[in-house]
Protein backbone atom coordinates (compact mmCIF):
# COMPACT_ATOMS: atom_id res chain seq x y z
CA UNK A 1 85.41 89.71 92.86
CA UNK A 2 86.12 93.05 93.89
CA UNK A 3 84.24 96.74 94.48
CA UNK A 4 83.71 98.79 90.81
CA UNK A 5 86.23 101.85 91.01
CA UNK A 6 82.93 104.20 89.84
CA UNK A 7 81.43 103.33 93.75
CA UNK A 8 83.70 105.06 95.61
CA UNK A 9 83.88 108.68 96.60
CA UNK A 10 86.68 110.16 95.14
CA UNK A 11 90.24 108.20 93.75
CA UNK A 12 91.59 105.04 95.19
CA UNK A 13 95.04 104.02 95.72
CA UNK A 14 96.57 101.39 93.06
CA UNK A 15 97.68 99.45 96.38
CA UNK A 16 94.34 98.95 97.04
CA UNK A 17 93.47 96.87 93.77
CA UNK A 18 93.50 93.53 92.65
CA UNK A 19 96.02 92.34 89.87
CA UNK A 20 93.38 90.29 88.59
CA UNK A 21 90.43 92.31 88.04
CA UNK A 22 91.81 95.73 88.60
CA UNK A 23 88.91 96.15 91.10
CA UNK A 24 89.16 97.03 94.82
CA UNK A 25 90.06 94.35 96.55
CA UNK A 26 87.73 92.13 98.64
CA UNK A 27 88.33 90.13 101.43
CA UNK A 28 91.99 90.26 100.57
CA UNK A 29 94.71 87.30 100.41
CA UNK A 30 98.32 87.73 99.74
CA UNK A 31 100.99 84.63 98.42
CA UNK A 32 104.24 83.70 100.24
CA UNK A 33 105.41 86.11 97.08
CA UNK A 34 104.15 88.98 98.63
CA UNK A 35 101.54 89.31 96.17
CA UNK A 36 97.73 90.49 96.88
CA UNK A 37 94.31 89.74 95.45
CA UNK A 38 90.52 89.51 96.02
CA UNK A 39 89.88 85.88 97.51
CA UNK A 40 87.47 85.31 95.06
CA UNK A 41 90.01 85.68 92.27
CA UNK A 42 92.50 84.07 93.27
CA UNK A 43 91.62 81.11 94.97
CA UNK A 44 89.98 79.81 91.61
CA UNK A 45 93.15 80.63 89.98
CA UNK A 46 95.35 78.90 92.71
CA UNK A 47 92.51 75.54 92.90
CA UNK A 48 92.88 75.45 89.15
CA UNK A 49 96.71 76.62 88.02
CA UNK A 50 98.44 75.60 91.19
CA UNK A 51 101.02 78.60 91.05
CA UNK A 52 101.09 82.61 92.06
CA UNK A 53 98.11 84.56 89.21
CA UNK A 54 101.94 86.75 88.55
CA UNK A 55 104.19 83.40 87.49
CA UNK A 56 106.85 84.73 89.68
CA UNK A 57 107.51 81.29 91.61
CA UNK A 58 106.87 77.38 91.37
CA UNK A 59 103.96 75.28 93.03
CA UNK A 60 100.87 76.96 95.28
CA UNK A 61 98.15 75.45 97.21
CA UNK A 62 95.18 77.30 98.83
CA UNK A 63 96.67 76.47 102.47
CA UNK A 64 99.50 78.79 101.92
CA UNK A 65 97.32 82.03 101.13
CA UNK A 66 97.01 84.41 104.10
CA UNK A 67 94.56 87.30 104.97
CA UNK A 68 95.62 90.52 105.11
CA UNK A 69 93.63 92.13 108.22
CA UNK A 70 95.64 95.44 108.32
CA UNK A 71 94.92 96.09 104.40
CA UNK A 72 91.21 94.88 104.73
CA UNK A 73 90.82 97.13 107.60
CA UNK A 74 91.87 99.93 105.37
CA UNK A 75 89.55 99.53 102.74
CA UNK A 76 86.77 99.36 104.86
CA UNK A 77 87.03 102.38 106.05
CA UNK A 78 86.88 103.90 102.30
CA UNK A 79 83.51 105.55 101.16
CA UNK A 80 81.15 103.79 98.85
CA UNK A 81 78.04 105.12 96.98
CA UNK A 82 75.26 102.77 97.54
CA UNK A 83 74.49 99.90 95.47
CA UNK A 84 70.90 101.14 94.27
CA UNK A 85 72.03 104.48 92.89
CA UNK A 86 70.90 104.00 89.55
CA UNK A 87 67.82 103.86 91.28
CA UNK A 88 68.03 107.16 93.33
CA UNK A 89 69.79 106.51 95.92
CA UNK A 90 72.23 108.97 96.88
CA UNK A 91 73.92 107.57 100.14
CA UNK A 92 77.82 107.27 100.38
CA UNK A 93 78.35 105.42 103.28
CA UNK A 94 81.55 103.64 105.10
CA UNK A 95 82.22 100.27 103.10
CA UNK A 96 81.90 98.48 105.95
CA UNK A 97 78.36 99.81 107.00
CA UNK A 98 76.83 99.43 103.54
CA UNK A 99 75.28 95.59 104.08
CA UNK A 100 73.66 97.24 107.28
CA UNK A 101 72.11 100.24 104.54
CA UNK A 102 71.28 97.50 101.71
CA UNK A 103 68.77 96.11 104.34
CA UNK A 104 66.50 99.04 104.64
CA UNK A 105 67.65 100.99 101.58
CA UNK A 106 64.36 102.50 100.32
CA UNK A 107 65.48 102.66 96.86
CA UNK A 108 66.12 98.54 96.98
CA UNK A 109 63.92 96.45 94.60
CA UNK A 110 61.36 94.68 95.76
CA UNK A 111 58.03 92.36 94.12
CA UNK A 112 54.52 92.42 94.98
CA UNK A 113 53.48 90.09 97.36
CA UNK A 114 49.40 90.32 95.77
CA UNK A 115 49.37 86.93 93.69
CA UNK A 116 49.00 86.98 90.53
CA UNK A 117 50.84 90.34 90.03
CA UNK A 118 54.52 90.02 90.81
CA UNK A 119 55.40 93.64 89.80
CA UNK A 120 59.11 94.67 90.66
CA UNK A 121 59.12 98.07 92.73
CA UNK A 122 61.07 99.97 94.53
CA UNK A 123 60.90 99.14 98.78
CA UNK A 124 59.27 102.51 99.22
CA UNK A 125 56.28 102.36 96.79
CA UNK A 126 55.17 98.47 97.77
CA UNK A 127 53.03 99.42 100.05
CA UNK A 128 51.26 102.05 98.54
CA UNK A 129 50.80 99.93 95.08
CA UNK A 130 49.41 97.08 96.74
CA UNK A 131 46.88 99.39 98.52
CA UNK A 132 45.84 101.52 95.63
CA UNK A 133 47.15 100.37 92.62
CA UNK A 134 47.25 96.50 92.05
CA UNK A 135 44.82 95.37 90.04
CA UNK A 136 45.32 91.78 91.81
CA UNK A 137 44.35 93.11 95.28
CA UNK A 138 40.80 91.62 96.88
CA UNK A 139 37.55 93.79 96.72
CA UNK A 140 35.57 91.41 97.88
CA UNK A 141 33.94 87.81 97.00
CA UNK A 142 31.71 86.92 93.51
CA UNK A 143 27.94 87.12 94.05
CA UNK A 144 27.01 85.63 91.42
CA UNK A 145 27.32 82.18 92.88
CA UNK A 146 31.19 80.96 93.58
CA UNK A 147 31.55 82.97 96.32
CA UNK A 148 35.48 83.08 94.74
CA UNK A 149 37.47 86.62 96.13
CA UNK A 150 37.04 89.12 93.01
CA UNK A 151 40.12 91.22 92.35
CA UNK A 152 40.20 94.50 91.09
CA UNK A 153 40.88 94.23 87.62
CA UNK A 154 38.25 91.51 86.96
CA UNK A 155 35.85 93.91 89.16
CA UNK A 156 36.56 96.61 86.73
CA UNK A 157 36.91 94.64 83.34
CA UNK A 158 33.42 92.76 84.16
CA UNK A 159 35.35 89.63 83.02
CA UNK A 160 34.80 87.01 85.96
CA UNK A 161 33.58 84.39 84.78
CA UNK A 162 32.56 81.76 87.57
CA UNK A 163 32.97 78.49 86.16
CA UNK A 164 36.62 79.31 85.20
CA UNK A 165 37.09 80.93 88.40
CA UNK A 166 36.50 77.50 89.64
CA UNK A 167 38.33 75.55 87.57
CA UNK A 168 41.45 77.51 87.78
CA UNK A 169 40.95 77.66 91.96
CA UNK A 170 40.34 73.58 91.81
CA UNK A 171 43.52 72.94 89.70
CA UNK A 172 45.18 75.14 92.20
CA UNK A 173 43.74 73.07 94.87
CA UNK A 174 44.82 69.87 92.95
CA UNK A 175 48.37 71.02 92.75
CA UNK A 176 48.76 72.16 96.53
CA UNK A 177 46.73 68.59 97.02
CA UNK A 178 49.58 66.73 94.88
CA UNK A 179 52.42 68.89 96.50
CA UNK A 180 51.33 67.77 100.12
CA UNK A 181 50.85 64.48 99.09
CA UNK A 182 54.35 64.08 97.57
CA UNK A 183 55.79 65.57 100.74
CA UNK A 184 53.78 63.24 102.84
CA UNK A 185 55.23 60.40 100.70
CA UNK A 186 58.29 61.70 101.43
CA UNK A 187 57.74 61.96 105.31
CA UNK A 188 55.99 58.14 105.30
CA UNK A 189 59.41 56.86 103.56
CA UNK A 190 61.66 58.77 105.87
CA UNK A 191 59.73 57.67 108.71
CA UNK A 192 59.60 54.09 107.73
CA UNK A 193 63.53 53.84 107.41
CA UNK A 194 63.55 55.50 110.72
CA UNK A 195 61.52 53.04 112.38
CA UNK A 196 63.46 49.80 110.65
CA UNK A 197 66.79 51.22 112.02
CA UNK A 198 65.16 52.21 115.66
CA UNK A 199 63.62 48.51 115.36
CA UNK A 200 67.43 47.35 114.40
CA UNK A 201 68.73 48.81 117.27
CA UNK A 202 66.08 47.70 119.58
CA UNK A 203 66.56 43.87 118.20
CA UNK A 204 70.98 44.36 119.01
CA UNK A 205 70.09 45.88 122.58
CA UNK A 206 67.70 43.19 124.07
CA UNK A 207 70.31 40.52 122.03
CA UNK A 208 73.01 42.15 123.81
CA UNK A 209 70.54 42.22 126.98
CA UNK A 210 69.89 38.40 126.76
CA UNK A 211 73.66 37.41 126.32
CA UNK A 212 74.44 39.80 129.46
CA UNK A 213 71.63 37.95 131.47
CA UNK A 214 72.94 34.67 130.39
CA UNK A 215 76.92 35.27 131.53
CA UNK A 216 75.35 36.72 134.88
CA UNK A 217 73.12 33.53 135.67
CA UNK A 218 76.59 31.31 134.93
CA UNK A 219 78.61 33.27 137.13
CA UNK A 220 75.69 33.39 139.51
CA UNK A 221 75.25 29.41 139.26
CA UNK A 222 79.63 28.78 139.15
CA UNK A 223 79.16 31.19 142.38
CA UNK A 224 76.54 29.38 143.73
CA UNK A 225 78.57 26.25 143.22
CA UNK A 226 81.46 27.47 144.90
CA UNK A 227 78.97 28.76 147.66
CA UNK A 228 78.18 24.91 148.16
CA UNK A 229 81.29 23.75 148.11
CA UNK A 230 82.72 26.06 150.86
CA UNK A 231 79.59 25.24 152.95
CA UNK A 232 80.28 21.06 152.89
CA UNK A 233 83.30 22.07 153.80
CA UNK A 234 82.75 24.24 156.98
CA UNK A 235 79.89 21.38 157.79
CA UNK A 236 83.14 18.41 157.65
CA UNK A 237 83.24 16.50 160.46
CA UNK A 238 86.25 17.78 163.01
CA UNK A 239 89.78 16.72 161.93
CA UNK A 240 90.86 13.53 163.18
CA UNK A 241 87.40 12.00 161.93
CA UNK A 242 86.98 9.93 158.77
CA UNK A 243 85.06 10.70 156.42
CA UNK A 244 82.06 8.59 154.86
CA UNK A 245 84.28 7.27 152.25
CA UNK A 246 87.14 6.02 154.79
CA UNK A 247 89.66 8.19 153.82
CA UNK A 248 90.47 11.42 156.32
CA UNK A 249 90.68 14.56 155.38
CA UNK A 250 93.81 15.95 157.02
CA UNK A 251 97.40 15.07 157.18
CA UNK A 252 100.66 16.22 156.16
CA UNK A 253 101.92 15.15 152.44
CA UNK A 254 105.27 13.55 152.01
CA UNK A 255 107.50 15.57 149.21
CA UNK A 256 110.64 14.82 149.96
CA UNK A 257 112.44 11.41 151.64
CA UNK A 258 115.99 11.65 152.65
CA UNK A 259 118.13 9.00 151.70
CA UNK A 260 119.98 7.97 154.79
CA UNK A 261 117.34 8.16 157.00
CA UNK A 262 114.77 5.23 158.57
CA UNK A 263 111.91 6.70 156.48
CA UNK A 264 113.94 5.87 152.87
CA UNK A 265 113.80 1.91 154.03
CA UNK A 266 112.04 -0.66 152.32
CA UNK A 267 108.41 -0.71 153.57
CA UNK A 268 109.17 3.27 154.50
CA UNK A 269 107.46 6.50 153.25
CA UNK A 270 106.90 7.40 149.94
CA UNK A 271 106.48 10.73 148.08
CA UNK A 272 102.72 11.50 147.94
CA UNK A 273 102.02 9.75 151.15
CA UNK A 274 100.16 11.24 153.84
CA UNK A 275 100.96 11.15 157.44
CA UNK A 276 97.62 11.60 159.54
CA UNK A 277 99.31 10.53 162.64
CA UNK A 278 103.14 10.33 164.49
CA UNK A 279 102.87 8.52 168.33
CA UNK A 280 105.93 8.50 170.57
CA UNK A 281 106.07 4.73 171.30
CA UNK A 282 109.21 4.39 173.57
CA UNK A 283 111.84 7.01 174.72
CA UNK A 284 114.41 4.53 176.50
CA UNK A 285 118.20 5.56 176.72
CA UNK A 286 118.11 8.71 174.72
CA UNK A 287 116.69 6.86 171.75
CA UNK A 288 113.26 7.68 170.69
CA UNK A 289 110.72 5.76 168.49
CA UNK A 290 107.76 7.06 166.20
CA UNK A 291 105.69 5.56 164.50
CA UNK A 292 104.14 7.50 161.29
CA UNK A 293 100.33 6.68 160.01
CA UNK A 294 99.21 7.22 156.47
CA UNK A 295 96.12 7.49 154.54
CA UNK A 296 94.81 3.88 155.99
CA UNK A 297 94.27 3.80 159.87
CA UNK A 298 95.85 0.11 160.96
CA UNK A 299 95.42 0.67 164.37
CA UNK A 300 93.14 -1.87 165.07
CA UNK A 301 96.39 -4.14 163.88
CA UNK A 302 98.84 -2.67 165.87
CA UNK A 303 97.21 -1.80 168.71
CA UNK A 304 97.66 -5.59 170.24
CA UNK A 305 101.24 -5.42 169.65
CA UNK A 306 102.04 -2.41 171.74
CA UNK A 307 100.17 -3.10 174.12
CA UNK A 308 101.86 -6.44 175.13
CA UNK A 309 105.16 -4.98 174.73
CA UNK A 310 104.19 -1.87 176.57
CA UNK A 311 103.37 -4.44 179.39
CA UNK A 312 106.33 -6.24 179.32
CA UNK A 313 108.52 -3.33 179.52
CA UNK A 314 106.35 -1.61 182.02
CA UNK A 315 107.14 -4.53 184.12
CA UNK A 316 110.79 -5.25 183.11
CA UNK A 317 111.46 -1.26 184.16
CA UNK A 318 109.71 -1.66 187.75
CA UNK A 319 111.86 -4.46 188.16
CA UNK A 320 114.99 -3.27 187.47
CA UNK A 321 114.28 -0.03 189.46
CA UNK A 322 113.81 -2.30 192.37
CA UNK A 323 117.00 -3.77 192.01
CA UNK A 324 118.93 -0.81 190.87
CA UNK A 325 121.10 -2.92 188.56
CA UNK A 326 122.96 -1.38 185.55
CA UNK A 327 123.02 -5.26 183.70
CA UNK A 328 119.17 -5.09 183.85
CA UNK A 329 118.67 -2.23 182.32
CA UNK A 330 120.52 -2.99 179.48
CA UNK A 331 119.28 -6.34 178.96
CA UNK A 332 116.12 -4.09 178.88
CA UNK A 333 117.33 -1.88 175.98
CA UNK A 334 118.16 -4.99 173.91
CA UNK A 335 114.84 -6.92 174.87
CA UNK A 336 112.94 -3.41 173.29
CA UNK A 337 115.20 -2.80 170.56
CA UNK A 338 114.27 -6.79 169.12
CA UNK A 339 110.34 -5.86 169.97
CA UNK A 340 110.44 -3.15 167.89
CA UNK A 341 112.18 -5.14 164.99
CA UNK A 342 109.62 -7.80 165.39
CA UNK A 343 106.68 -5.66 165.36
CA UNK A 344 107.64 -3.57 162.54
CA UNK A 345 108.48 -7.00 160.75
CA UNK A 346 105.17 -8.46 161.53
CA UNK A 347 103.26 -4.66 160.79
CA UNK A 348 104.57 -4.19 157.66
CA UNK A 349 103.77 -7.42 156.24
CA UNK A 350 100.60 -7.88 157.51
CA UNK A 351 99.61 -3.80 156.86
CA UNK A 352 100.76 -3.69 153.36
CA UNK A 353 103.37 -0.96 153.87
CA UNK A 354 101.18 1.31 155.26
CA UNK A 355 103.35 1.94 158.46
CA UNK A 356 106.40 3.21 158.98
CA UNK A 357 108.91 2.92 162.05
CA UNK A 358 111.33 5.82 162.44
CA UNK A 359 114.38 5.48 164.95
């Protein structure tokens, strides 16, 4: 609502007033209209009717009111009588300095703070009624045996009476009693819903503690595990060695066999094979011999074997370097090339397939 007309020193301009109740506008707002009025008009009008107080365009909402800052300046700076004239006052102050008068306007009503009295004064003459005046103020206490404080006008009536001084000071008693023990009700129920939810949330953080523990000591023992397992393995016996089992530990897998070649024959590699060892046997004539283990070591069963023909040959070779004949060596040649089909013959059956001869 806006400022009466009667406050102000001297005439106002019509610019300056609301279209809704004609007063001086306060804390103005204008519409996208163009339109201005106090905020406390108009945003009533614009929560309730949803359209400009005038009726000069559709829809409105409260969002699309804006203050006027120049305008409200303006008025502020207008003179206002105070608000306690009636009661004497004769101030005309700036309107925006009058909240800072109001406060320590001498003229401004105030009650007496005696109890029991409550007498509405003005600010000026409090003081001097509760001194002199107020026939609630304290002279003293009763003598007369309740030891109650006496007030003036029961000092000056001669109408204390001490056992309804009593009663009336223990049903004040019993009320303030009551009063603090409904607000300590109050307290005890606020603090007991306070302690349920701190115990709540104690409950959820050592639950959530416990589970956190718990994924730690399985990562710790799946760590530990893996710890373990790395350390048996550094601890192995050297490669080459078989372990306790009987199978070794090292080796190269076969992936891939190629069709034409010695390895693809019957009693040859196969995929997923491992080859743990490959010995040169015989380099004679620019052919060269291998012979491939796998998993199984058979060379307690082949040993034998190679070592009689490595004899024979041995021998054969000294000989024919003696003699320097061309015939001998190739009857040489032949003599090793039928070895080697007999021992692979006899090695394969008697090994299961577990050996392999590669020309």
């Amino acid at each position: 609502m806006g400022f009466e007309l009667d406050r102000f020193d001297g005439d106002v301009d019509p610019d300056l007033k609301c279209a809704l109740c004609h007063k001086v506008l306060e804390d103005p707002l204008t519409t996208p209209c163009g339109h201005v009025f106090c905020a406390g008009c108009v945003l009533p009008w614009v929560v309730q009717e949803g359209s400009c107080p005038a009726r000069c365009r559709g829809r409105l909402s409260a969002k699309e009111l804006n203050h006027v800052l120049p305008l409200k300046r303006l008025i502020l700076k207008l003179d206002i009588k105070c608000a306690h004239a009636a009661r004497g006052c004769g101030r005309v102050v700036k309107l925006q300095q009058l909240p800072e008068h109001l406060e320590r306007c001498d003229f401004a009503p105030a009650r007496c703070r005696h109890a029991g009295c409550g007498q509405v004064l003005l600010r000026r003459d409090v003081e001097a009624h509760m001194r002199d005046a107020c026939d609630a103020r304290p002279v003293g206490r009763c003598q007369e045996g309740c030891g109650l404080p006496l007030t003036h006008g029961e000092q000056r009536a001669g109408g204390h009476c001490c056992a309804r001084a009593l009663r009336a000071h223990n049903a004040a008693l019993q009320a303030r009693l009551g009063a603090l023990h409904k607000a300590l009700k109050k307290e005890a129920l606020r603090a007991g819903k306070r302690e349920k939810s701190l115990v709540a949330q104690l409950a959820a953080a050592q639950l959530e503690l416990q589970m956190t523990a718990l994924r730690y000591q399985k990562k710790f023992t799946e760590y530990s595990a893996r710890l373990d397992s790395l350390s048996r393995c550094v601890a192995a016996p050297p490669c080459g060695k078989d372990n306790q089992d009987g199978s070794s530990s090292e080796g190269i897998f076969v992936s891939k066999i190629v069709d034409s070649g010695p390895a693809a024959k019957d009693g040859g590699l196969q995929i997923h094979d491992r080859i743990i060892e490959a010995r040169c046997l015989v380099e004679e004539g620019g052919l060269t011999w291998w012979l491939f283990g796998r998993e199984t070591d058979f060379s307690d069963s082949v040993g034998p074997h190679w070592v009689l023909i490595a004899s024979v040959l041995s021998f054969c070779l000294y000989s024919v370097w003696r003699s320097q004949s061309m015939s001998g060596l190739f009857t040489i040649w032949l003599f090793s090339c039928g070895c080697a089909y007999v021992l692979c013959a006899s090695v394969g059956a008697s090994c299961e397939n577990h050996w392999a001869v590669v020309c």
